[in-house]
C-alpha atoms as a PDB file:
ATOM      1  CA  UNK A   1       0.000   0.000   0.000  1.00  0.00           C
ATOM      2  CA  UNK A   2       1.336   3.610  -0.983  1.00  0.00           C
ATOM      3  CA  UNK A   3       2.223   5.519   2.587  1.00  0.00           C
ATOM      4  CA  UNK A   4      -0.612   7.275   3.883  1.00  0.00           C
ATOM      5  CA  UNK A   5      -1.077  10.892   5.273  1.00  0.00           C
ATOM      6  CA  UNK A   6      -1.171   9.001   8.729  1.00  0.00           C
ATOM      7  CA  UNK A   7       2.477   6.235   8.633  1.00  0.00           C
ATOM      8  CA  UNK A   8       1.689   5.948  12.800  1.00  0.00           C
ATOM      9  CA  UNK A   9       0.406   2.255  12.352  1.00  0.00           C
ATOM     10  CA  UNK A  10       3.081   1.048   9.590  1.00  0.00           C
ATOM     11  CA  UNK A  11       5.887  -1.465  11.169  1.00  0.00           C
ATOM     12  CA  UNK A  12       8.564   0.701   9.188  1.00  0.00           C
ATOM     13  CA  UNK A  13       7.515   4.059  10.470  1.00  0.00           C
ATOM     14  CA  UNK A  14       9.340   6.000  13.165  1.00  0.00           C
ATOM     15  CA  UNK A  15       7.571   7.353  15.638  1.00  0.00           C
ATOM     16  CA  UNK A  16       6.656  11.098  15.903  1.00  0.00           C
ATOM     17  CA  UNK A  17       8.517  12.427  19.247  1.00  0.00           C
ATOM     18  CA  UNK A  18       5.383  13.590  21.889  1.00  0.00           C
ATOM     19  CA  UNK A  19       7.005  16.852  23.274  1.00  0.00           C
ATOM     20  CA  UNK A  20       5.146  20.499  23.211  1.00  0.00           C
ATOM     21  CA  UNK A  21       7.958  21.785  20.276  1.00  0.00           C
ATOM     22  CA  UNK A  22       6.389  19.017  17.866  1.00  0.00           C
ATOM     23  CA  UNK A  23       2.770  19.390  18.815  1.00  0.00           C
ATOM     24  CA  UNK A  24       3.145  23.289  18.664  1.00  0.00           C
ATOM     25  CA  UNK A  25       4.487  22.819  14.941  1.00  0.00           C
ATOM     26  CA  UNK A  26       1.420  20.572  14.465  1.00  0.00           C
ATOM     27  CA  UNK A  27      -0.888  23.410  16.093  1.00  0.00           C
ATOM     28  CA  UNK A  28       0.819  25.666  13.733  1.00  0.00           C
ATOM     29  CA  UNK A  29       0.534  24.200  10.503  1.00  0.00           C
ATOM     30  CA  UNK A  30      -3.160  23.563  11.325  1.00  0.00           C
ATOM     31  CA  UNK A  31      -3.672  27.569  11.790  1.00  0.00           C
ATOM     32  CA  UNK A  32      -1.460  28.448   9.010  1.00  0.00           C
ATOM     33  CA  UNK A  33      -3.981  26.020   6.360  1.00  0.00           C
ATOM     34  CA  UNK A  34      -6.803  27.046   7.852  1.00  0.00           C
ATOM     35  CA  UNK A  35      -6.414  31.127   7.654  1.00  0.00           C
ATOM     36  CA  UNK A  36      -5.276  31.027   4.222  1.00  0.00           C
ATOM     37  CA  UNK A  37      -8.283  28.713   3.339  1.00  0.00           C
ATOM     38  CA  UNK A  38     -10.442  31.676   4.730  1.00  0.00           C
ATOM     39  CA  UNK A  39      -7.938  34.304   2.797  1.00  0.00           C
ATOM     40  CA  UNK A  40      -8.969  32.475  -0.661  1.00  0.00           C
ATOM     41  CA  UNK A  41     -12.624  32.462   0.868  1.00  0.00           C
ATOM     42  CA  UNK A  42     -12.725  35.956   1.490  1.00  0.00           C
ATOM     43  CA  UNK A  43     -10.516  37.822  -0.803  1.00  0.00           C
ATOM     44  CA  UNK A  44      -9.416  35.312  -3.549  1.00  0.00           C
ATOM     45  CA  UNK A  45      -5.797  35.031  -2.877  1.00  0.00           C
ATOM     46  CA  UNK A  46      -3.427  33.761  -0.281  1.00  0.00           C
ATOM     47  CA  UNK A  47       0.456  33.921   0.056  1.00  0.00           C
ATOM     48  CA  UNK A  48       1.624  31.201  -2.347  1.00  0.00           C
ATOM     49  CA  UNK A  49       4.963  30.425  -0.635  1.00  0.00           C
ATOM     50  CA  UNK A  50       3.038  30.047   2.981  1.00  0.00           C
ATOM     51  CA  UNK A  51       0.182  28.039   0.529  1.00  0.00           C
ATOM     52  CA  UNK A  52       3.189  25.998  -0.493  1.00  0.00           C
ATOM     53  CA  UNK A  53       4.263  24.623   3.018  1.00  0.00           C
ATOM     54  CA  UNK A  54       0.732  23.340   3.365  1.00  0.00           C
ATOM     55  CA  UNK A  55       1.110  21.886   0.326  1.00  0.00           C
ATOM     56  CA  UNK A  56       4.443  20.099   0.827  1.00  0.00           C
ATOM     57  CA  UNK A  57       3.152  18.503   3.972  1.00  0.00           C
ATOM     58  CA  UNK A  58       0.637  16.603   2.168  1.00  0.00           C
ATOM     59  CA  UNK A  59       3.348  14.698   0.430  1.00  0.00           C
ATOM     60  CA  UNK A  60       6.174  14.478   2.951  1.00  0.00           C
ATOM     61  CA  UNK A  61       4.509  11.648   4.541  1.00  0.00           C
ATOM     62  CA  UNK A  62       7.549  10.116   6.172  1.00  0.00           C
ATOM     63  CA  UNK A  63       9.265  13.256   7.216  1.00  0.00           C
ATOM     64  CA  UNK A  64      12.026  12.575  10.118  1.00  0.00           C
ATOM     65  CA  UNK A  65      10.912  15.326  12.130  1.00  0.00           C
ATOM     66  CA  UNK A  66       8.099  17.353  12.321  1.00  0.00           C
ATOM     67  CA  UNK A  67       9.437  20.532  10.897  1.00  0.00           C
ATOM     68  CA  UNK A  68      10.694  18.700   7.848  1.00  0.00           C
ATOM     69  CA  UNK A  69       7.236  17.894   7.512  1.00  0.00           C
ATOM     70  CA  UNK A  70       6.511  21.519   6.704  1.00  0.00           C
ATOM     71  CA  UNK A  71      10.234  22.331   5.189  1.00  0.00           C
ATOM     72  CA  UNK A  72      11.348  23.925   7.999  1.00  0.00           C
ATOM     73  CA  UNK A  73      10.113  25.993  11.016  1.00  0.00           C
ATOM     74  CA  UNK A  74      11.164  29.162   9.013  1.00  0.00           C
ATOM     75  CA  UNK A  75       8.198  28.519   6.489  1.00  0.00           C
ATOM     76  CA  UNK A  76       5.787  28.346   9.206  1.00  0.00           C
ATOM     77  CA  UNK A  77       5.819  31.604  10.828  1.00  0.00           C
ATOM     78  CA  UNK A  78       2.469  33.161   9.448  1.00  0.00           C
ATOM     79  CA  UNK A  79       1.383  30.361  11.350  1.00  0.00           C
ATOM     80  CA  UNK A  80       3.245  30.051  14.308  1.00  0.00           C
ATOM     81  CA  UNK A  81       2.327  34.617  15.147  1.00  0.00           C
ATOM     82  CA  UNK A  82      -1.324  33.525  14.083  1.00  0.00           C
ATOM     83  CA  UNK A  83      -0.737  30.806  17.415  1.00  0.00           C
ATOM     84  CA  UNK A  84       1.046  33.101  19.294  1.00  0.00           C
ATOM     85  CA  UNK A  85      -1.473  35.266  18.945  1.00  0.00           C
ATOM     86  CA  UNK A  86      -4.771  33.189  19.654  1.00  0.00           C
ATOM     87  CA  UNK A  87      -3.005  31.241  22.710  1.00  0.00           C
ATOM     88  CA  UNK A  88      -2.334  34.898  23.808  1.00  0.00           C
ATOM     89  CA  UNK A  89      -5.004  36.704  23.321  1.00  0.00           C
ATOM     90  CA  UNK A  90      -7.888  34.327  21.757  1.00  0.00           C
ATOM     91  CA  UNK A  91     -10.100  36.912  19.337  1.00  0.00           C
ATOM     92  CA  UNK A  92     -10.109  35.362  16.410  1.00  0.00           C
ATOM     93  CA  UNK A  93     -12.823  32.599  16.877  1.00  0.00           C
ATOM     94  CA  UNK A  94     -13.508  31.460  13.229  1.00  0.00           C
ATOM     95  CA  UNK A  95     -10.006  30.667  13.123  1.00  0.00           C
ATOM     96  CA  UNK A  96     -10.435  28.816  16.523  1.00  0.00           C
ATOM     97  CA  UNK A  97     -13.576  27.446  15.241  1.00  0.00           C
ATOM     98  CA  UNK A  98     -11.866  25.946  12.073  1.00  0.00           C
ATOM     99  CA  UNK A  99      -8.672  24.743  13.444  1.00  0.00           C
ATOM    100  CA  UNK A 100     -11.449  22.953  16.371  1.00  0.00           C
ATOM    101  CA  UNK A 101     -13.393  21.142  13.302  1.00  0.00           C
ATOM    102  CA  UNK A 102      -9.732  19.972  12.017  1.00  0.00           C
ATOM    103  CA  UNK A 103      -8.936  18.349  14.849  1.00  0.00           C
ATOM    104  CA  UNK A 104     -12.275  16.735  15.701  1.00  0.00           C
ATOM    105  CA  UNK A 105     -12.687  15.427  12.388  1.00  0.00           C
ATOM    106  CA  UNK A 106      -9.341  13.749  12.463  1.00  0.00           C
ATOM    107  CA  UNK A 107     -10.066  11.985  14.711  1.00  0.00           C
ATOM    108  CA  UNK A 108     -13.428  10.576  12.795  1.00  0.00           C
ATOM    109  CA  UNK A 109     -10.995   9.718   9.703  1.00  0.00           C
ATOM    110  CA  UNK A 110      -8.464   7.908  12.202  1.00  0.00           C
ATOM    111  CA  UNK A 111     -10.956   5.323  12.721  1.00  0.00           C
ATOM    112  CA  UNK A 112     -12.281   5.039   9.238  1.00  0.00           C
ATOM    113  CA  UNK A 113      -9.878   2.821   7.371  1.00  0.00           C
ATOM    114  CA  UNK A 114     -11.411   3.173   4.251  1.00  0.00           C
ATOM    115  CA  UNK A 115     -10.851   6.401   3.550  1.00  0.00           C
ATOM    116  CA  UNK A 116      -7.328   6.101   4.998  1.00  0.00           C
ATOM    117  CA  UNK A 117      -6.979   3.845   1.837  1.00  0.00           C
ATOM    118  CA  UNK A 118      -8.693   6.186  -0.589  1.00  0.00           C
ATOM    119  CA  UNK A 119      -6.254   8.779   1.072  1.00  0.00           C
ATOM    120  CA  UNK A 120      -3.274   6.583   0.730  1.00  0.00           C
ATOM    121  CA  UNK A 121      -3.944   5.824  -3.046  1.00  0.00           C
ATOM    122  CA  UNK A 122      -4.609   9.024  -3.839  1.00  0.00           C
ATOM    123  CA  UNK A 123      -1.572  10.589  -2.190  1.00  0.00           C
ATOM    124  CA  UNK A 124       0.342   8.257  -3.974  1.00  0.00           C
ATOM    125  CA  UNK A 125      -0.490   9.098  -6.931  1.00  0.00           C
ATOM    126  CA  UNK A 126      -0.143  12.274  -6.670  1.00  0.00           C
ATOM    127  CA  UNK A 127       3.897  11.999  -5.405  1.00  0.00           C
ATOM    128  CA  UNK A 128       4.154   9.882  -8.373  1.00  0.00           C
ATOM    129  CA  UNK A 129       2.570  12.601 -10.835  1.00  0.00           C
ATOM    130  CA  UNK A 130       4.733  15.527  -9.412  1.00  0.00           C
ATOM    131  CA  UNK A 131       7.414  15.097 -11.848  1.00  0.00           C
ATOM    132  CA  UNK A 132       4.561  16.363 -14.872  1.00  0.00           C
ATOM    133  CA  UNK A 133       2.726  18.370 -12.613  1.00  0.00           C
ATOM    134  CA  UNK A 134       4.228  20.136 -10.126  1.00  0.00           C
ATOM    135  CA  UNK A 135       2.809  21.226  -6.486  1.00  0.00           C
ATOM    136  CA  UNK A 136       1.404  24.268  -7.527  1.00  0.00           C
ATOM    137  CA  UNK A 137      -0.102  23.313 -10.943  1.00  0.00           C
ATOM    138  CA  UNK A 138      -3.787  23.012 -10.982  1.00  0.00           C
ATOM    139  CA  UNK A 139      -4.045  20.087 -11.755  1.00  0.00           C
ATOM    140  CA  UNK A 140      -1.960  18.495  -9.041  1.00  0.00           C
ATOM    141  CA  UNK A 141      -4.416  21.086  -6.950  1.00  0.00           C
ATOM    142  CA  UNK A 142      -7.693  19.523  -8.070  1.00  0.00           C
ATOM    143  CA  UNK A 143      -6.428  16.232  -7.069  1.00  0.00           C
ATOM    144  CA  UNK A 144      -5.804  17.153  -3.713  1.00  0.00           C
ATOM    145  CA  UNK A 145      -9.260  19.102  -3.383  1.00  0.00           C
ATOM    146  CA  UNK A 146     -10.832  15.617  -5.218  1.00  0.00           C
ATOM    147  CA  UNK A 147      -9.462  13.244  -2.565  1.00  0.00           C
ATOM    148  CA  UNK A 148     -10.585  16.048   0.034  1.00  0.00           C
ATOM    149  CA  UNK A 149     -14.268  15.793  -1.556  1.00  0.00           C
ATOM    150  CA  UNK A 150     -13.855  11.785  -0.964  1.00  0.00           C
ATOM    151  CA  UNK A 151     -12.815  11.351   2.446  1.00  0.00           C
ATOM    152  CA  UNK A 152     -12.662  14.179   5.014  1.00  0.00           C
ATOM    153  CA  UNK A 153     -15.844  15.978   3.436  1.00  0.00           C
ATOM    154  CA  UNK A 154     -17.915  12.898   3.564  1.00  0.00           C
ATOM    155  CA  UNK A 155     -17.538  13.171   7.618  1.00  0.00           C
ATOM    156  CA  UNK A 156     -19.447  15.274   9.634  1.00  0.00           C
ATOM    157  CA  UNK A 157     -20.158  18.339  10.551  1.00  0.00           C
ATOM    158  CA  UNK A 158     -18.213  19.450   7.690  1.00  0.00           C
ATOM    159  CA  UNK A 159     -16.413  22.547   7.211  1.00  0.00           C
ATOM    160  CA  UNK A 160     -18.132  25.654   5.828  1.00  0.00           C
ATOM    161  CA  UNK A 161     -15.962  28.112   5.501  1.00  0.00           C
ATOM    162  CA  UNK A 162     -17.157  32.215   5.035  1.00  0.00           C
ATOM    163  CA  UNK A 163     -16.022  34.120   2.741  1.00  0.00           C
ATOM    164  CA  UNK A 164     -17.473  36.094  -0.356  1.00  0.00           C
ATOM    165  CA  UNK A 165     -20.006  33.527  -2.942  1.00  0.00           C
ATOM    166  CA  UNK A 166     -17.602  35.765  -5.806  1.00  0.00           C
ATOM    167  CA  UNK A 167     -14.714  33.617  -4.724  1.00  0.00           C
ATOM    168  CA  UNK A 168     -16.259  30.724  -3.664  1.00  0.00           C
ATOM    169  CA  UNK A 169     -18.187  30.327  -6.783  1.00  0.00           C
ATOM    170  CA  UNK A 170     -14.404  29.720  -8.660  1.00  0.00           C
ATOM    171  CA  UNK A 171     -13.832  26.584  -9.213  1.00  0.00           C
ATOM    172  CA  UNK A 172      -9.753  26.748  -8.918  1.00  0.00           C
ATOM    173  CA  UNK A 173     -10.708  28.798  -5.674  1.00  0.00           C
ATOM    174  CA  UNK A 174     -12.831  26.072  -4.580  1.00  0.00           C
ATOM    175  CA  UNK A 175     -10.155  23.341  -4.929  1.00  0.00           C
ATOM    176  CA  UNK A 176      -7.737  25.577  -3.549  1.00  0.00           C
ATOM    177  CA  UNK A 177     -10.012  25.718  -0.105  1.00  0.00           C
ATOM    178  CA  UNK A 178     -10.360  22.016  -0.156  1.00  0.00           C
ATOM    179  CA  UNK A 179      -6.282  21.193  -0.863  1.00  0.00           C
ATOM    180  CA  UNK A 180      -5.711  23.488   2.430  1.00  0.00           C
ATOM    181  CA  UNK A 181      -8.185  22.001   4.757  1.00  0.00           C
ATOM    182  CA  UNK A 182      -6.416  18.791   3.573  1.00  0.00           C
ATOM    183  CA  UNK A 183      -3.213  20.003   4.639  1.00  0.00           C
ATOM    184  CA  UNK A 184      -5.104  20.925   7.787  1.00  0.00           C
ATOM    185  CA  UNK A 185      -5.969  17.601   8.451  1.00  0.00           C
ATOM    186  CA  UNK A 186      -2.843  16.554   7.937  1.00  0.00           C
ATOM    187  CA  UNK A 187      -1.140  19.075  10.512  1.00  0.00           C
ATOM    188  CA  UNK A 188      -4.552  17.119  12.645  1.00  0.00           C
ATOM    189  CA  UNK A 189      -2.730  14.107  12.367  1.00  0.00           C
ATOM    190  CA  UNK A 190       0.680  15.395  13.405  1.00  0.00           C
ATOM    191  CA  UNK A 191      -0.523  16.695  16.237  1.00  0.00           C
ATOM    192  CA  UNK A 192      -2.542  13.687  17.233  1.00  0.00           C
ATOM    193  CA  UNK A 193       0.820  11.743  16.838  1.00  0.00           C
ATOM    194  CA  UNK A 194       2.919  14.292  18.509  1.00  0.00           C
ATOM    195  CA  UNK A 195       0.429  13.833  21.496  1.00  0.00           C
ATOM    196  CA  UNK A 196      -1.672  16.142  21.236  1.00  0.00           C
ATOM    197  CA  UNK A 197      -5.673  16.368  22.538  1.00  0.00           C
ATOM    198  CA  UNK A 198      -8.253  18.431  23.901  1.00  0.00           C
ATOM    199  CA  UNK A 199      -7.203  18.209  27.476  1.00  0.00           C
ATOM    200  CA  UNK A 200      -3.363  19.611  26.775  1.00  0.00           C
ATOM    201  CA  UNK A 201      -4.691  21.780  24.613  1.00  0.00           C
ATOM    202  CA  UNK A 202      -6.890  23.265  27.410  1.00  0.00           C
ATOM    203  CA  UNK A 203      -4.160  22.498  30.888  1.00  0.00           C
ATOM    204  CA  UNK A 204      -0.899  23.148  28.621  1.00  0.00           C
ATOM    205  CA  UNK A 205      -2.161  26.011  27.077  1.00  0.00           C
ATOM    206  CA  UNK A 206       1.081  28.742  28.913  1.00  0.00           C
ATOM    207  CA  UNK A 207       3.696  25.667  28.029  1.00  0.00           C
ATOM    208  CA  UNK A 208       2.267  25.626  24.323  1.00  0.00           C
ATOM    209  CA  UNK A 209       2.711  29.589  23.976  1.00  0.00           C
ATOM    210  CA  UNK A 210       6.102  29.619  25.304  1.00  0.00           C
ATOM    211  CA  UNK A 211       6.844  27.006  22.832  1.00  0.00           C
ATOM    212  CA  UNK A 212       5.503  28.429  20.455  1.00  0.00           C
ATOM    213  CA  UNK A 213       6.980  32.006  20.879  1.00  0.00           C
ATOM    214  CA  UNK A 214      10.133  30.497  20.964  1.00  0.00           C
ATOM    215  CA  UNK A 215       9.965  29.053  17.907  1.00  0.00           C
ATOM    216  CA  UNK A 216       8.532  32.042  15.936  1.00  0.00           C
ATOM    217  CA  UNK A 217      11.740  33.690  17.229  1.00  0.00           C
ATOM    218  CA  UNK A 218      14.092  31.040  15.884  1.00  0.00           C
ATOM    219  CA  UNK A 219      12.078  30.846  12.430  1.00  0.00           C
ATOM    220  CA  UNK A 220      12.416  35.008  12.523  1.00  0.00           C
END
């Protein structure tokens, strides 16, 4: 079977470490994929480098560290200040609200196998595609937004996310939404791995933004 966006129950995979820098990476990525989601939702666009290390992670499935799963911790610091920031000083709720929905429905997918599959086979192909079309081609795009459409969207509640029907309406925009809550699930599943639940999230919340202001000042 091709590796999967979640390696955690194959003999040959390496276990994700369980300390707060991984799970704050995880926490990160999650934030980063969903606010430029909303970005595309609301205004059309989104930083394509910061769209990029969402990207990546959907295909570096068997990343040694959790970083490397995003390319580095430098390439997640819209993420890591959008963190800082709701750990801090929690405002922003629809962000809260769809980073919430990532991780609940994560933990639906990690206990339906079948769509594990359909995401295995699908990621596969993909990795095995990039040499004709790259990350950032459409097409490579639409897949990710398809295999979205077939597993994570078929659980519920799914995401709606707000933004204006002009964008929305776009079909490249659409996909584009769907390939970043994928990534979102898959920053989900690293922090599930790395640890992670509701209850640290809630008791570890002043270790988590230490961690995580830390690292936004190494990735600055």
């Amino acid at each position: 079977m091709p590796a999967t966006l979640d390696d955690s129950s194959s003999n040959d995979a390496k276990p994700m470490p369980q300390t707060d820098h991984d799970r704050v990476i995880a926490l990160a990525g999650a934030m980063q994929a969903a606010d430029l989601a909303r970005s595309i939702a609301r205004r059309g666009q989104a930083d394509p480098e910061a769209v990029a290390t969402c990207l990546t992670s959907l295909i570096r499935i068997d990343a040694p560290s959790s970083a490397e799963v995003f390319g580095g911790i430098e390439r997640l610091q819209p993420g890591l200040r959008l963190l800082v920031q709701q750990l801090s000083n929690p405002q922003d709720m629809e962000l809260t609200r769809y980073v919430v929905m990532l991780l609940r429905l994560e933990r639906q997918l990690a206990r339906r196998h079948e769509l594990l599959e359909t995401l295995a086979t699908g990621i596969g192909t993909i990795i095995q595609n990039l040499a004709h079309f790259p990350l950032d081609h459409s097409n490579t795009i639409a897949r990710f937004a398809d295999l979205y459409l077939k597993t994570v969207s078929t659980l519920t509640p799914r995401i709606m996310v707000n933004g204006s029907q002009v964008h929305l309406n776009n079909p490249e925009n659409a996909n584009r939404i769907r390939a970043l809550l994928l990534a979102g699930i898959r920053a989900a599943i690293l922090w599930r791995q790395s640890g992670g639940s509701r209850w640290k999230l809630l008791v570890q919340r002043n270790a988590l933004l230490r961690e995580a202001r830390s690292l936004l000042a190494q990735a600055a």
